[in-house]
C-alpha atoms as a PDB file:
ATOM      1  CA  UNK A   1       0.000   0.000   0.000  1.00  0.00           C
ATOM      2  CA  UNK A   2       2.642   2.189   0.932  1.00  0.00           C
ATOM      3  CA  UNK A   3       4.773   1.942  -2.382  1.00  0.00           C
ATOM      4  CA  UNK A   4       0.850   2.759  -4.210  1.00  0.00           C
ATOM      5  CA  UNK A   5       0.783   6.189  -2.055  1.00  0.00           C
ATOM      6  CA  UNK A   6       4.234   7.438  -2.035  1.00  0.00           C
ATOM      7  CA  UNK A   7       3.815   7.662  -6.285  1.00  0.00           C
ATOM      8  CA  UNK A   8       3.003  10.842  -7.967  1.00  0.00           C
ATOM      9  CA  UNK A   9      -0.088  10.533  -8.105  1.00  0.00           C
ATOM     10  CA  UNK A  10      -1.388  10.890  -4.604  1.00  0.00           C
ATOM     11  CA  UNK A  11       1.064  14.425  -5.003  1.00  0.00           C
ATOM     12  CA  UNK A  12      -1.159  16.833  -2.914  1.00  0.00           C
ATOM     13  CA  UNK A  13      -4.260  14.601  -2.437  1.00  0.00           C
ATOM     14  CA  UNK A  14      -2.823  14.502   1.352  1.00  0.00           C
ATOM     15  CA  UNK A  15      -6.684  13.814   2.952  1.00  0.00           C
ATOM     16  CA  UNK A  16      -7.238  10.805   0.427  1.00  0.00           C
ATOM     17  CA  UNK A  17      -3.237   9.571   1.146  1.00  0.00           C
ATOM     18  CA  UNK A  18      -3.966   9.528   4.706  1.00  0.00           C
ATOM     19  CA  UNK A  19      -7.436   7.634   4.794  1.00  0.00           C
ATOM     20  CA  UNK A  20      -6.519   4.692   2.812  1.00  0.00           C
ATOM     21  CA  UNK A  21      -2.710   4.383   4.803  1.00  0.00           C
ATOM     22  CA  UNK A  22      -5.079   4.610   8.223  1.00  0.00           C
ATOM     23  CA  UNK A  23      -7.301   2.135   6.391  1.00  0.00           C
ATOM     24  CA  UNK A  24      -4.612  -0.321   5.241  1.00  0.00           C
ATOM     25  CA  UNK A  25      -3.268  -0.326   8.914  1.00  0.00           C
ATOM     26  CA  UNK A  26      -6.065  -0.538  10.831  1.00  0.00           C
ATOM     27  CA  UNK A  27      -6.348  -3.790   9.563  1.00  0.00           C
ATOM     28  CA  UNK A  28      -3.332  -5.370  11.632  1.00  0.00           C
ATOM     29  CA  UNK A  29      -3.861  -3.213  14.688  1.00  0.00           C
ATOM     30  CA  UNK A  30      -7.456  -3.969  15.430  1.00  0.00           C
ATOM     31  CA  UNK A  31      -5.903  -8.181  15.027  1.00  0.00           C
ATOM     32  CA  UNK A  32      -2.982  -7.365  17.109  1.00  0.00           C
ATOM     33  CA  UNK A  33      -5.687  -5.577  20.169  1.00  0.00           C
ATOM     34  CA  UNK A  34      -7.943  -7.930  19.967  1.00  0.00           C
ATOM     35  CA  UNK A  35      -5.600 -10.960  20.172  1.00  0.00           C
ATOM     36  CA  UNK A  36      -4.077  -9.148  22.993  1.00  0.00           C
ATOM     37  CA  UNK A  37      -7.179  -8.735  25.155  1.00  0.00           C
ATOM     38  CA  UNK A  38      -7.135 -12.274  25.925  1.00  0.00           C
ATOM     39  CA  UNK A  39     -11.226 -13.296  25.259  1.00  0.00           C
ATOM     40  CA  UNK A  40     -12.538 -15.118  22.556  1.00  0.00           C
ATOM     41  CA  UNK A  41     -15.578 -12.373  22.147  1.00  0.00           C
ATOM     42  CA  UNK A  42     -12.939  -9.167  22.573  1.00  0.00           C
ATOM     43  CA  UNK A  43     -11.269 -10.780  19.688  1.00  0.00           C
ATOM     44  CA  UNK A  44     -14.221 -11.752  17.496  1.00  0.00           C
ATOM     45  CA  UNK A  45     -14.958  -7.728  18.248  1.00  0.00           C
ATOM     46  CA  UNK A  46     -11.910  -6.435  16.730  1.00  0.00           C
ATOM     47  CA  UNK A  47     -11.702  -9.112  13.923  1.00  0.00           C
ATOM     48  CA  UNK A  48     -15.244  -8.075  12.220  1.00  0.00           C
ATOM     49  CA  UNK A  49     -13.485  -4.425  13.186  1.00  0.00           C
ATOM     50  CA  UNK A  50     -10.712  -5.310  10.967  1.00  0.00           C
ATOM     51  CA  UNK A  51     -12.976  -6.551   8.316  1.00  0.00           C
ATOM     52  CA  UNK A  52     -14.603  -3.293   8.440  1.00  0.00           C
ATOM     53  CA  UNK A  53     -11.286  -1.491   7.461  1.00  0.00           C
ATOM     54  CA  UNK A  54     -10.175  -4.157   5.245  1.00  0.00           C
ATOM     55  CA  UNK A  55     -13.538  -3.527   3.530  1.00  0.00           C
ATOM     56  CA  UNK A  56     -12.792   0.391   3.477  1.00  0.00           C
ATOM     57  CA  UNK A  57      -9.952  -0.372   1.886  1.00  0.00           C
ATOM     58  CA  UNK A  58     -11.704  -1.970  -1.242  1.00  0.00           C
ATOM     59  CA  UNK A  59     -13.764   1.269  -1.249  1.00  0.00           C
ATOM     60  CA  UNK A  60     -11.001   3.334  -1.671  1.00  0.00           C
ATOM     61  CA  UNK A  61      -9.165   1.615  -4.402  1.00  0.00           C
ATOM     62  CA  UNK A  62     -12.479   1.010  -5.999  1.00  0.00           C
ATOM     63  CA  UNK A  63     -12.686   4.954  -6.309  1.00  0.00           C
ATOM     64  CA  UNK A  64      -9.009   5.254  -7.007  1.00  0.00           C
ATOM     65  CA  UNK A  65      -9.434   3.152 -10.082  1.00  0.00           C
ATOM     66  CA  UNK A  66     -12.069   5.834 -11.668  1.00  0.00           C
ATOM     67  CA  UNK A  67     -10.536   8.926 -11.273  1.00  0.00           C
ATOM     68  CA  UNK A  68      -7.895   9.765 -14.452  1.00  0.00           C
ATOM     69  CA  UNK A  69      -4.907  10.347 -12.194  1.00  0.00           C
ATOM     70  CA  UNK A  70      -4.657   6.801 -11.162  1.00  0.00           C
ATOM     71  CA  UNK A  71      -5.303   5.371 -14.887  1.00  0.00           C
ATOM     72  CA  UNK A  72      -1.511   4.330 -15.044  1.00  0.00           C
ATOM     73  CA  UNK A  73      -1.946   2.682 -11.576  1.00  0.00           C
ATOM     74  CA  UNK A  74      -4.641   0.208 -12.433  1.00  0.00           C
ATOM     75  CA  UNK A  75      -2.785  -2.789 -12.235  1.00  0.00           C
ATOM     76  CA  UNK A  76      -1.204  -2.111  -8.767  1.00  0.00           C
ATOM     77  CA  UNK A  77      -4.842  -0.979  -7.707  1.00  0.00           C
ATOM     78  CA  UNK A  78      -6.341  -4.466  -9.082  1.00  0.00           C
ATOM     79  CA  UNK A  79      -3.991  -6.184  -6.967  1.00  0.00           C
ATOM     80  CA  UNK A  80      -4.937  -4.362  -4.060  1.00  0.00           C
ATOM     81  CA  UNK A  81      -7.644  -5.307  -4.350  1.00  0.00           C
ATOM     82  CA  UNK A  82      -7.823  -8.731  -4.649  1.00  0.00           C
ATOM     83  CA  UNK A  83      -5.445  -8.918  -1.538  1.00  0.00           C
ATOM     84  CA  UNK A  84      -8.216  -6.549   0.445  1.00  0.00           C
ATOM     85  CA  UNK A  85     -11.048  -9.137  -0.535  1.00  0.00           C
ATOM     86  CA  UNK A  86      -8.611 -12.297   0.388  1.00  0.00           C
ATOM     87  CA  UNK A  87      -7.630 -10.900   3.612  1.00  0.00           C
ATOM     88  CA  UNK A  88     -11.729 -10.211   4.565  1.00  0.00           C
ATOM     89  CA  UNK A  89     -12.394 -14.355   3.274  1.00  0.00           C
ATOM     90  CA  UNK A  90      -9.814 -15.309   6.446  1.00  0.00           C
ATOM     91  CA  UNK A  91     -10.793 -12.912   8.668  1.00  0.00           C
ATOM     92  CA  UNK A  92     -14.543 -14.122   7.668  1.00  0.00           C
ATOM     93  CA  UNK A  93     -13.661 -17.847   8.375  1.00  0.00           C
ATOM     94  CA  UNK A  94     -11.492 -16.819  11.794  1.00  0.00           C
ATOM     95  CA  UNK A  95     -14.649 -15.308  13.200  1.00  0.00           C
ATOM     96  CA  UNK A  96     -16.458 -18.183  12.199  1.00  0.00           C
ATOM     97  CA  UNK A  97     -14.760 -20.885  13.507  1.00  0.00           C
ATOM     98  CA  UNK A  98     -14.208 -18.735  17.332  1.00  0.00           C
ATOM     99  CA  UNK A  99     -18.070 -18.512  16.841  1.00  0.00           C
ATOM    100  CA  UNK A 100     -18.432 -22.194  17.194  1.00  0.00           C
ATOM    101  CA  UNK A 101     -15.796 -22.587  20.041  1.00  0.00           C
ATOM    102  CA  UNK A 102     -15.707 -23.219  23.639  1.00  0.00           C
ATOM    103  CA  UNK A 103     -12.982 -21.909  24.785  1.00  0.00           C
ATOM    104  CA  UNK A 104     -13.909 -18.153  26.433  1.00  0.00           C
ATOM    105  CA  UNK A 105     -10.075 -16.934  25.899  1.00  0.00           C
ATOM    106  CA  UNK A 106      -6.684 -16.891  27.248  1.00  0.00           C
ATOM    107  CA  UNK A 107      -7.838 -15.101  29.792  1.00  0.00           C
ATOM    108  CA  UNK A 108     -10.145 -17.877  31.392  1.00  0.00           C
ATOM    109  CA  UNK A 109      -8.307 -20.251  31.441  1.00  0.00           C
ATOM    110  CA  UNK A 110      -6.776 -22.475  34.295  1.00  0.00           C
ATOM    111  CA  UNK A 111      -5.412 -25.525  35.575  1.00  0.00           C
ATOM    112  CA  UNK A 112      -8.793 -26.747  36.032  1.00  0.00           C
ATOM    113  CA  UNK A 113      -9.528 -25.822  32.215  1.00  0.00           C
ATOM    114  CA  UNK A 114      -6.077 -27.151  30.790  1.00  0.00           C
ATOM    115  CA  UNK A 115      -6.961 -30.002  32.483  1.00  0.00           C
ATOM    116  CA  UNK A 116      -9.899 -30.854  31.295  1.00  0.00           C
ATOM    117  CA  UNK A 117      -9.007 -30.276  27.930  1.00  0.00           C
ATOM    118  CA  UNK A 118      -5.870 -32.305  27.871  1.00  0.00           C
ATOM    119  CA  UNK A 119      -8.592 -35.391  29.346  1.00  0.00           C
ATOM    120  CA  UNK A 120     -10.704 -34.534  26.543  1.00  0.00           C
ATOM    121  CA  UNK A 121      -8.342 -34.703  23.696  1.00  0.00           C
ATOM    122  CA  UNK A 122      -7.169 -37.591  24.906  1.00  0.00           C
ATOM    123  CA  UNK A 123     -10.463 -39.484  25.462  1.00  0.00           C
ATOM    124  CA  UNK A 124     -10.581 -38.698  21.883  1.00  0.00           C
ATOM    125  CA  UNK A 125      -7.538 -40.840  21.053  1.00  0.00           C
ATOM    126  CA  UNK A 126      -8.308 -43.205  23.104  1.00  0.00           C
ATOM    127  CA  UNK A 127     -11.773 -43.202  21.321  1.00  0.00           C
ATOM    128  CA  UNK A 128      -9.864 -43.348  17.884  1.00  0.00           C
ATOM    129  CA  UNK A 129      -7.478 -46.193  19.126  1.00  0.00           C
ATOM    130  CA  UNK A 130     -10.314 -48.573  19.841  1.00  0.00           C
ATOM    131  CA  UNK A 131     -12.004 -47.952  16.908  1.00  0.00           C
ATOM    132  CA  UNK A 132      -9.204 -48.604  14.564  1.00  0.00           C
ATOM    133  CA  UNK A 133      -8.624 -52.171  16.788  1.00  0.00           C
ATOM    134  CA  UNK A 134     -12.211 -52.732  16.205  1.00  0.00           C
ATOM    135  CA  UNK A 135     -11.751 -52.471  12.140  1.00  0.00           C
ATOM    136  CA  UNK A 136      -8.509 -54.178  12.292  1.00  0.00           C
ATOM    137  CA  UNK A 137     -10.102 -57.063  14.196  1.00  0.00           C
ATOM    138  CA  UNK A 138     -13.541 -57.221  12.091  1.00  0.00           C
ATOM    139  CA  UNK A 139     -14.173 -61.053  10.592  1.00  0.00           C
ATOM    140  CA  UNK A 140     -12.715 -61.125   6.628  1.00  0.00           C
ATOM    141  CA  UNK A 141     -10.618 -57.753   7.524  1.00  0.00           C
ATOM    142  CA  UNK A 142      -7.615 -57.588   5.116  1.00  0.00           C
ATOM    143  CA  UNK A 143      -5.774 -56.238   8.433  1.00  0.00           C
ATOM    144  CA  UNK A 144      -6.917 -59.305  10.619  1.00  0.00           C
ATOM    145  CA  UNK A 145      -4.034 -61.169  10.929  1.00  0.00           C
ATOM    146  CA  UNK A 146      -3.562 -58.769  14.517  1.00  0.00           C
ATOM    147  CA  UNK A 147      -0.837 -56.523  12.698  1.00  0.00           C
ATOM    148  CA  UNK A 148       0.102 -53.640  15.182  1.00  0.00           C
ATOM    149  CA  UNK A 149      -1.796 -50.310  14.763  1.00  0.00           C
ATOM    150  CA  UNK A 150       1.293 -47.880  13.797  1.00  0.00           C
ATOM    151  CA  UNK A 151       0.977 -44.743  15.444  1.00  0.00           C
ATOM    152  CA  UNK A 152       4.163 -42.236  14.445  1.00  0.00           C
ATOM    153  CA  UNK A 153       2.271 -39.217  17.213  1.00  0.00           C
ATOM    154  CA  UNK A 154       5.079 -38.876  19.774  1.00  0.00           C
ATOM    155  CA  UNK A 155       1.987 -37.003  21.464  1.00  0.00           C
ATOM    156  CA  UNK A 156      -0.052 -39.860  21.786  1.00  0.00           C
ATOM    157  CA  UNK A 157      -0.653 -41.212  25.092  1.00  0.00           C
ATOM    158  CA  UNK A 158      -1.706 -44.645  23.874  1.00  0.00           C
ATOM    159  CA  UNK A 159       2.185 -45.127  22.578  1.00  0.00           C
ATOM    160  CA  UNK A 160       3.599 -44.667  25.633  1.00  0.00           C
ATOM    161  CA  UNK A 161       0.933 -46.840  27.874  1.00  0.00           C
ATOM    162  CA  UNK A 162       0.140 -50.464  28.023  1.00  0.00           C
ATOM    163  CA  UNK A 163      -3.935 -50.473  27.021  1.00  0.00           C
ATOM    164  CA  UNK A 164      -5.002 -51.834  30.374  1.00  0.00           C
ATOM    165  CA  UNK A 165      -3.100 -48.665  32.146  1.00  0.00           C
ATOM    166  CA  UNK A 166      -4.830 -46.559  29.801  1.00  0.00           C
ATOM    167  CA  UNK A 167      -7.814 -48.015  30.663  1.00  0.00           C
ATOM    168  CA  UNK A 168      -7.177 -47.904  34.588  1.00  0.00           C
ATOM    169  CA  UNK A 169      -5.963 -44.124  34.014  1.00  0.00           C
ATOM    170  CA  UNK A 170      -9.259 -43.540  32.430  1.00  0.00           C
ATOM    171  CA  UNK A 171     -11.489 -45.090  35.206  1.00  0.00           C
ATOM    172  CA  UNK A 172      -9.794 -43.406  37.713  1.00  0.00           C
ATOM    173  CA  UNK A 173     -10.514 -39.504  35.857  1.00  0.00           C
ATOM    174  CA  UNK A 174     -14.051 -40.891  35.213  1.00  0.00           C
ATOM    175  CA  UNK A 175     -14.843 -41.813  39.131  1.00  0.00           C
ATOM    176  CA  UNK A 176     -13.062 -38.531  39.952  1.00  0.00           C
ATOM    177  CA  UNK A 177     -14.974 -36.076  37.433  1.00  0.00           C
ATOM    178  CA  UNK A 178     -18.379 -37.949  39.212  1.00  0.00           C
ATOM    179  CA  UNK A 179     -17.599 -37.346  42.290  1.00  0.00           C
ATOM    180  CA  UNK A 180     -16.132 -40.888  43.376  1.00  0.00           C
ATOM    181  CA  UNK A 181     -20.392 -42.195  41.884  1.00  0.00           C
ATOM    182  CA  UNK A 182     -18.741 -44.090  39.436  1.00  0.00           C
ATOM    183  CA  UNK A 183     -20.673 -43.491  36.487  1.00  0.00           C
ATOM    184  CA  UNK A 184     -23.053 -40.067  38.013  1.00  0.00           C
ATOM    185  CA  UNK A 185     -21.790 -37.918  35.318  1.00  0.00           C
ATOM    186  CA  UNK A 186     -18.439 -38.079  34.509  1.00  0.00           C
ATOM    187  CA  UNK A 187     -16.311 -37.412  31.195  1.00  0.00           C
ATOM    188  CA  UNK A 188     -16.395 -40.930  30.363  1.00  0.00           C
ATOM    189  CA  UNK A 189     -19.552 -41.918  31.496  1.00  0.00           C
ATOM    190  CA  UNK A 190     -20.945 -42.538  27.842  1.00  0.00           C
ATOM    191  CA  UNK A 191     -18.365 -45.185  27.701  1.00  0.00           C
ATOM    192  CA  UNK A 192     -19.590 -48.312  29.771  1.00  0.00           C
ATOM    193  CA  UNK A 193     -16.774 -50.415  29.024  1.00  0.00           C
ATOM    194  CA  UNK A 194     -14.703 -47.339  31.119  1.00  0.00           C
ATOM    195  CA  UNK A 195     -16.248 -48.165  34.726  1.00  0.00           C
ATOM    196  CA  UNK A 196     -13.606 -47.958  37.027  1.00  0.00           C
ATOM    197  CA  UNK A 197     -14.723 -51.466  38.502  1.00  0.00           C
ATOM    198  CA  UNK A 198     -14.509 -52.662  34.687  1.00  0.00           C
ATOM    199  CA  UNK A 199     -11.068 -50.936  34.256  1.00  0.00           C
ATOM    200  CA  UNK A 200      -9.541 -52.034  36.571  1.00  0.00           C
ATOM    201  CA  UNK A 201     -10.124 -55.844  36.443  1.00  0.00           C
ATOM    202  CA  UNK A 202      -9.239 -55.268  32.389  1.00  0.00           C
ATOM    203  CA  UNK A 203      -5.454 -54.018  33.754  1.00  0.00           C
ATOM    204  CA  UNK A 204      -5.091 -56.970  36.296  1.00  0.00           C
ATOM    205  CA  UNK A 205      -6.345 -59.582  33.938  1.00  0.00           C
ATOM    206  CA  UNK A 206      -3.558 -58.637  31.418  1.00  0.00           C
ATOM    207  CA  UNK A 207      -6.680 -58.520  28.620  1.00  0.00           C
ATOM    208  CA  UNK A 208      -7.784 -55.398  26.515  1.00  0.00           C
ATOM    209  CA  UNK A 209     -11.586 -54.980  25.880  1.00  0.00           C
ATOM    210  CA  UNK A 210     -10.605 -57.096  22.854  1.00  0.00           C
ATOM    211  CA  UNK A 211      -9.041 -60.184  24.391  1.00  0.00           C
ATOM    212  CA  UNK A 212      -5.465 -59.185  23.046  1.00  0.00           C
ATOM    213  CA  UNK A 213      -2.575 -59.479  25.703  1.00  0.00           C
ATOM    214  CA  UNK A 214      -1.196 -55.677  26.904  1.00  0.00           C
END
């Protein structure tokens, strides 16, 4: 934008200089503040904010490409353009996707929250583990001859744990989150087969839910 104003032609047009350079950089700033405030609203403020300007940018060049002065410019002004309209597509899909979050913002969160999370994303693997053993093991699979599930996620808890710990690990967060009930409510408590009671005899028996040794 700046190589666009400091040409000839915006010589003397100091107002219409200064409003589109404001324009331009508004767009950053209002990301920058409202990544910095630390909430997942604050920020979804100052994104559609930032939209706004990148949006007042397209104005701009759309009235810099019909005035005569700028008819030698039109092919830096078309590009601005199209950069204006592809930076208002991510800041579109940015505000959409904090729309549909949970998380309130950096600001919210604690131990209590991390924790929770890090449980949830890896009930999800866990989830995703015993589903895959569940295809691998299906009658006529092409992958039932009990070869080992590869997993390259140095991330993954599952790699690191024998199944029945897993499974023991899990009861143990499940009768915690319920308040010691067992199943009253906890995370896992959509997953029978996660009981603690269940669990537990599953890591002293040396058996997965599957019958396969751990």
């Amino acid at each position: 934008m700046y190589d666009l104003t400091e040409g000839p032609a915006f010589k003397g047009r100091f107002s219409l200089r200064d409003q589109i350079e404001r324009a331009a950089v508004s767009i950053s700033n209002n990301i920058a503040e409202g990544f910095e405030r630390g909430t997942t609203q604050e920020l979804l403020t100052f994104l559609y904010i930032a939209r706004g300007s990148a949006g007042e940018v397209r104005s701009m060049l759309c009235l810099l490409e019909r005035l005569p002065a700028f008819s030698d410019l039109k092919s830096e002004i078309s590009d601005l353009k199209s950069s204006a309209e592809g930076i208002s597509r991510q800041l579109r899909a940015w505000a959409d996707s904090l729309q549909s979050s949970k998380i309130k913002g950096q600001r919210y969160l604690t131990a209590k929250t991390r924790d929770a999370e890090k449980a949830a994303r890896e009930r999800q693997e866990f989830l995703e583990h015993l589903r895959q053993i569940r295809e691998q093991n299906k009658p006529g699979s092409a992958s039932s001859e009990k070869q080992p599930l590869r997993d390259n996620s140095s991330s993954n808890p599952i790699r690191h744990k024998p199944l029945g710990v897993f499974f023991q690990d899990a009861a143990v967060l499940n009768h915690k989150q319920s308040g010691g009930a067992g199943a009253g409510g906890g995370l896992f408590v959509d997953d029978p087969f996660l009981h603690p009671d269940h669990c537990g005899a599953l890591a002293d028996g040396g058996l997965d839910n599957f019958g396969h040794e751990f």
